[in-house]
Every structure is written in C-alpha cells, then in structure tokens.
C-alpha atoms as a PDB file:
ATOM      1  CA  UNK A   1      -8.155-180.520 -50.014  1.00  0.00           C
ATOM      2  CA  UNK A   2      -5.480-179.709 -52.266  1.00  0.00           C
ATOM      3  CA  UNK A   3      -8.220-177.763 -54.521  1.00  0.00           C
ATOM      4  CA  UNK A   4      -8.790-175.364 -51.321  1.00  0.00           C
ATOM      5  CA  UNK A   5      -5.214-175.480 -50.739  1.00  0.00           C
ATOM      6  CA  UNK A   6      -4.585-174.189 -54.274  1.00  0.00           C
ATOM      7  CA  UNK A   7      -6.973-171.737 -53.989  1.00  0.00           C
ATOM      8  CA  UNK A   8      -5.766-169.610 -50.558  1.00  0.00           C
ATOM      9  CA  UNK A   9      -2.378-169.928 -51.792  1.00  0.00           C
ATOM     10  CA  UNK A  10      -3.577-168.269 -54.824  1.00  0.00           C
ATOM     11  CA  UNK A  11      -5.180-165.593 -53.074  1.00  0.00           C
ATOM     12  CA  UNK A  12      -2.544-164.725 -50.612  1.00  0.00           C
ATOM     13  CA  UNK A  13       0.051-164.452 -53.816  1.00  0.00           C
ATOM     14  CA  UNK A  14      -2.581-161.846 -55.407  1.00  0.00           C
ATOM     15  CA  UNK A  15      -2.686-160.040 -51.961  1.00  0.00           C
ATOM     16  CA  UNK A  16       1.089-159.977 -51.774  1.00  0.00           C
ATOM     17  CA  UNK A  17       1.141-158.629 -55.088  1.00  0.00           C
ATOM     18  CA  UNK A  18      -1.833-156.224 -54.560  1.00  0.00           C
ATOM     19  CA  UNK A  19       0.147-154.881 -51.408  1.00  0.00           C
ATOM     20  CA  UNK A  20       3.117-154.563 -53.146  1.00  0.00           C
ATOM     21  CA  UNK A  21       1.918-152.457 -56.570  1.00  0.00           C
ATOM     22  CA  UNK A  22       0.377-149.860 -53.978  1.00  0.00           C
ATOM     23  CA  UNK A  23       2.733-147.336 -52.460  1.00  0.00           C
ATOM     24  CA  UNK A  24       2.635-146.662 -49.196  1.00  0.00           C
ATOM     25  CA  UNK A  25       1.928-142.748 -49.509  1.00  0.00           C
ATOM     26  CA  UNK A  26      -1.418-143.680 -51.920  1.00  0.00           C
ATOM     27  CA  UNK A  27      -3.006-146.165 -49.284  1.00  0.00           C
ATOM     28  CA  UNK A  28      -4.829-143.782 -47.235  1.00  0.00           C
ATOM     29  CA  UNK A  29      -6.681-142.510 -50.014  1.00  0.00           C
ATOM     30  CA  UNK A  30      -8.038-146.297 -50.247  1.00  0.00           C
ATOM     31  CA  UNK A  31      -9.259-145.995 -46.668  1.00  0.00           C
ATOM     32  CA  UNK A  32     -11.833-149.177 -46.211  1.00  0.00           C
ATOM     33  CA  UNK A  33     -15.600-148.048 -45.780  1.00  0.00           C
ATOM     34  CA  UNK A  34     -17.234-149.621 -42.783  1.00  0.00           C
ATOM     35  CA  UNK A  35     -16.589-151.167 -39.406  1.00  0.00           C
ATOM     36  CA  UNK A  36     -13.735-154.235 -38.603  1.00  0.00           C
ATOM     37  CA  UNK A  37     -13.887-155.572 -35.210  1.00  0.00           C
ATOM     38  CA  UNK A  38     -11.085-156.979 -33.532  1.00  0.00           C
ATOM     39  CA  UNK A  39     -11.520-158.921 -30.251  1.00  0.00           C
ATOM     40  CA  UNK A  40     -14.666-157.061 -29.477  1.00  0.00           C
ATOM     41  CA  UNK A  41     -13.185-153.486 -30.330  1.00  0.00           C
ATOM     42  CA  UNK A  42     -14.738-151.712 -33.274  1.00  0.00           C
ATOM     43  CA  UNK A  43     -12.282-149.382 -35.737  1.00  0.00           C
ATOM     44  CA  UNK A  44     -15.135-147.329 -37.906  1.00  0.00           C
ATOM     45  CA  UNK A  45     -13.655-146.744 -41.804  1.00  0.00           C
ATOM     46  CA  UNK A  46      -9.981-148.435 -40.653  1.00  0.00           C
ATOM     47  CA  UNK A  47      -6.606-147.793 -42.321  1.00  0.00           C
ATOM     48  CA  UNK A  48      -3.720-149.029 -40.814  1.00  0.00           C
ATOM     49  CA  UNK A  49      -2.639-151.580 -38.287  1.00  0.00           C
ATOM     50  CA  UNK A  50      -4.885-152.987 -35.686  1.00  0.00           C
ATOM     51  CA  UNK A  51      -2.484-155.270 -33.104  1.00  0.00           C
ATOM     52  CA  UNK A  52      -3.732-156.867 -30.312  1.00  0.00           C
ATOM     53  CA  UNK A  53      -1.988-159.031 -27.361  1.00  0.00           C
ATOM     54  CA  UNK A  54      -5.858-161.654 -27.063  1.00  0.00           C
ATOM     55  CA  UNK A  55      -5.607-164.556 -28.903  1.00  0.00           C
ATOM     56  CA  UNK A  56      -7.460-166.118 -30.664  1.00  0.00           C
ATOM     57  CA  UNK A  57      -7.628-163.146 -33.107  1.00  0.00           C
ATOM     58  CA  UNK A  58     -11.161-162.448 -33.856  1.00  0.00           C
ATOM     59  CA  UNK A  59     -12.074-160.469 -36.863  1.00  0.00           C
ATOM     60  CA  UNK A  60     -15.221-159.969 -38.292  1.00  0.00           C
ATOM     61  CA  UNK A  61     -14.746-157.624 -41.234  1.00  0.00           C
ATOM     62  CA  UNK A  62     -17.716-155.316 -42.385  1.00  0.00           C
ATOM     63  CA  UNK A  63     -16.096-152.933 -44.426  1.00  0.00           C
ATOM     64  CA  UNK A  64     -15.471-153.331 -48.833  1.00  0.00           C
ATOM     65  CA  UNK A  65     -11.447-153.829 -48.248  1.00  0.00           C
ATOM     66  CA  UNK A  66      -9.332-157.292 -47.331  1.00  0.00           C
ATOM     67  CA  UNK A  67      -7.629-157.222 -44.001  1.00  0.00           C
ATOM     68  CA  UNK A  68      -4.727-158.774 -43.919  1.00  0.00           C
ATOM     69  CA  UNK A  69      -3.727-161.093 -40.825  1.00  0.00           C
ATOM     70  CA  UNK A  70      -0.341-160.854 -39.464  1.00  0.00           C
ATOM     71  CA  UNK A  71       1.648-163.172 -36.936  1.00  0.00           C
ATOM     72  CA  UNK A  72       3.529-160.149 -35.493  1.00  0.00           C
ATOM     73  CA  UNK A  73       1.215-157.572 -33.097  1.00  0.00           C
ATOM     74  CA  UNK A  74       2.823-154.572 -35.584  1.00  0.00           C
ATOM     75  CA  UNK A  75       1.946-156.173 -39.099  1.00  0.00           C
ATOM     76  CA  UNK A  76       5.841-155.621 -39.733  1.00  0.00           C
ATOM     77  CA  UNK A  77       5.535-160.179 -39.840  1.00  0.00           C
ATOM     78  CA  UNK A  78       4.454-162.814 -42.300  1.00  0.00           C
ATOM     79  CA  UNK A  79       0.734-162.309 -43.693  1.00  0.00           C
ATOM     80  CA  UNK A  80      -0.951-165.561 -42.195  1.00  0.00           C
ATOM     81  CA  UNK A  81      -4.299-165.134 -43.593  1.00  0.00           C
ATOM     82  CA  UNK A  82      -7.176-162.751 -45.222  1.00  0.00           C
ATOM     83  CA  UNK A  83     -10.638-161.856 -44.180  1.00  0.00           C
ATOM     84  CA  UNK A  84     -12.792-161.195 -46.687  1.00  0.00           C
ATOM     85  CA  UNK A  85     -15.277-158.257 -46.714  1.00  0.00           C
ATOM     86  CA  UNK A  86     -18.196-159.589 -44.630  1.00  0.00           C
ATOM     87  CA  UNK A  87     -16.488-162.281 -43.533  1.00  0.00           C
ATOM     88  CA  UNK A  88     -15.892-163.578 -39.860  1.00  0.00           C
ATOM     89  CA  UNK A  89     -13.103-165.869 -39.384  1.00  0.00           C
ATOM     90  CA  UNK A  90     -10.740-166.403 -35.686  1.00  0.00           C
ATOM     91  CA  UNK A  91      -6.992-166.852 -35.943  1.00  0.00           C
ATOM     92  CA  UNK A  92      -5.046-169.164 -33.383  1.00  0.00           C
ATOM     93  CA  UNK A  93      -1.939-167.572 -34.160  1.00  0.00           C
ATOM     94  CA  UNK A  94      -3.170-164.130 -35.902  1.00  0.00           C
ATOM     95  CA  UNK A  95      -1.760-160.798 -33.749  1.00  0.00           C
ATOM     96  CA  UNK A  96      -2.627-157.943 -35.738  1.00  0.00           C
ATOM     97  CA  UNK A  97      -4.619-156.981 -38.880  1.00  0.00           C
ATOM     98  CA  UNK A  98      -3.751-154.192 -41.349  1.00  0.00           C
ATOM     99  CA  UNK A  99      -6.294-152.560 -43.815  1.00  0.00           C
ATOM    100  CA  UNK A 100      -5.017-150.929 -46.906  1.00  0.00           C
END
C-alpha cells in the first residue's frame, strides 16, 4: 500500500512539474493525438479543458498525452488524478479533465 502510495504521489509531482516547465502559449502545439471520452462524449485530438456537471467522471483516454483530472468543472482546481494513455479509470469526485 504505501509502495502504490509512493508511486502516484510520485507521478502527480512529475505531472505538476511537467505542467509547470510548459508555457501556456507552446501547449497547443503538443495537441494529444487520438480520441478521450468523457461521460460518453468523444473530443477527437483534444487540447484544453473538458468539464462536465455527471459524476462519476468517466474517462477513458485513447490518445499518446496524460489527462489530468481536476476537482473543479474549469480545471482552474487541485489535480486529483491522471489517466494514462489507454487507460480507463472513473473519478467519484473528478469534474473536468485538461489535455496539454
């Protein structure tokens, strides 16, 4: 437990720091390639924030990129989680998702 424990934390610092290092006015140019589905709808290549007032949040991420769950419907809140790239995962708690 505290193994897996160690290990999010660890990736959620690297995200933080990955979303940090990239400004704002380069992200679109690392648009993700493929679909992410949230709650049934489907964004095709998404950038951006995805917010959506369902919950559970369902994501089921087919593109290359991490999307980043956020507790606040306009990813302006606390990153709660990350979804792999062709990974499906629900979050309780999870509003929105942003892709950079």
């Amino acid at each position: 437990m505290r193994r897996r424990l160690a290990t999010v934390l660890a990736v959620l610092a690297s995200a933080a720091t990955l979303a940090v290092a990239v400004p704002q006015s380069v992200s679109p140019a690392f648009a993700a390639t493929g679909e992410l589905i949230v709650n049934g709808t489907v964004h095709l290549n998404p950038s951006g924030c995805y917010g959506s007032d369902r919950r559970p949040l369902f994501v089921d991420n087919r593109t290359d990129s991490y999307v980043f769950v956020h507790e606040s419907a306009d990813c302006t809140g606390r990153v709660i989680g990350i979804v792999r790239p062709d990974v499906r995962s629900s979050w309780p708690l999870g509003r929105a998702v942003s892709v950079q």
